[in-house]
Protein backbone atom coordinates (compact mmCIF):
# COMPACT_ATOMS: atom_id res chain seq x y z
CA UNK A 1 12.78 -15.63 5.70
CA UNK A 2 10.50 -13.90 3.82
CA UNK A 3 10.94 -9.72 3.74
CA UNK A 4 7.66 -7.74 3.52
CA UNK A 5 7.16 -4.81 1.74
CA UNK A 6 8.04 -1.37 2.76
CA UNK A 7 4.98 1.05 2.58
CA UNK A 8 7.17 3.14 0.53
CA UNK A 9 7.59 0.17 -1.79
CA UNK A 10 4.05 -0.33 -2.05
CA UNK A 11 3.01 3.21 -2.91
CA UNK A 12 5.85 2.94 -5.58
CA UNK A 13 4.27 0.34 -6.62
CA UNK A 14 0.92 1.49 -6.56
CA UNK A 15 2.29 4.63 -8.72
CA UNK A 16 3.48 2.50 -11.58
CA UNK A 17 0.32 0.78 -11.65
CA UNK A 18 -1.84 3.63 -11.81
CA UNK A 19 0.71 5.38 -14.79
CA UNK A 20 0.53 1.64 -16.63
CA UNK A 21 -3.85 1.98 -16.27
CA UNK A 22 -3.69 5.61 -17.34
CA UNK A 23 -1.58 5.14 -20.52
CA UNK A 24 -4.49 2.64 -21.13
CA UNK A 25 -2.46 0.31 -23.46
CA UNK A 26 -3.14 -2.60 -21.13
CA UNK A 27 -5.11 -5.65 -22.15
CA UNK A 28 -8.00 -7.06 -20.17
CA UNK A 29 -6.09 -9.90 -18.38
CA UNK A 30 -3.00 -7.64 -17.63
CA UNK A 31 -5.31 -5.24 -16.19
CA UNK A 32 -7.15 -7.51 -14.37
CA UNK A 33 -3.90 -8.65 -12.88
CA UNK A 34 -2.72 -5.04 -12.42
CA UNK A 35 -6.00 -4.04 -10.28
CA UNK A 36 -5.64 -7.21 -8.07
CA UNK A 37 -2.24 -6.18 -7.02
CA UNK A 38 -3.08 -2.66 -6.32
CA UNK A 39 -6.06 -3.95 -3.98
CA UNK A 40 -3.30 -5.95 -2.12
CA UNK A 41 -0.74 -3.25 -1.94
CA UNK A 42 -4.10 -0.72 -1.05
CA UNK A 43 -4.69 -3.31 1.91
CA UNK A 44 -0.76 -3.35 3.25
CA UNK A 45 -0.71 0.36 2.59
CA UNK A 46 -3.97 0.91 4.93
CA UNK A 47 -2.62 -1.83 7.45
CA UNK A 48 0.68 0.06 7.83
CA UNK A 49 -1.16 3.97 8.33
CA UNK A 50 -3.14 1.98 11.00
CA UNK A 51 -0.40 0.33 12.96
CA UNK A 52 2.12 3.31 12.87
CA UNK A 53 -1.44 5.31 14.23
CA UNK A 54 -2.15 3.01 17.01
CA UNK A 55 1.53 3.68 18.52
CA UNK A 56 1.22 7.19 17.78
CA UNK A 57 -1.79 7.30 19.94
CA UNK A 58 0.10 4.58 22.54
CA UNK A 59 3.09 6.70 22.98
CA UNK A 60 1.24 10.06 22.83
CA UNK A 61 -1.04 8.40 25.83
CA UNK A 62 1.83 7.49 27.53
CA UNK A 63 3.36 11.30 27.76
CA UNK A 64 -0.20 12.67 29.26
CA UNK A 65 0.13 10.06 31.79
């Protein structure tokens, strides 16, 4: 079974990305490779906020009813 990333993993991530980009020692392929995977772990990040929103709103819904 695969285990999915923790959004706290991902922004980890994300932060040693952005540190590796900054230093700007990376060449063109590795950076390349480095922006793709931020996109993806932007994306999971973004899906996470959403869901954990949505059932903030459900459960806040739930006590005005």
């Amino acid at each position: 079974m695969e285990q999915k990333e923790s959004y706290n993993d991902a922004v980890r991530k994300l932060r040693s990305i952005v540190e590796d980009i900054e230093k700007g020692e990376l060449d063109v392929d590795l950076l390349s490779e480095k922006v793709k995977e931020a996109t993806r772990l932007i994306k999971l990040c973004k899906e996470k906020l959403f869901k954990a929103d949505g059932e903030v709103k459900k459960v806040l819904d739930e006590l005005d009813a």
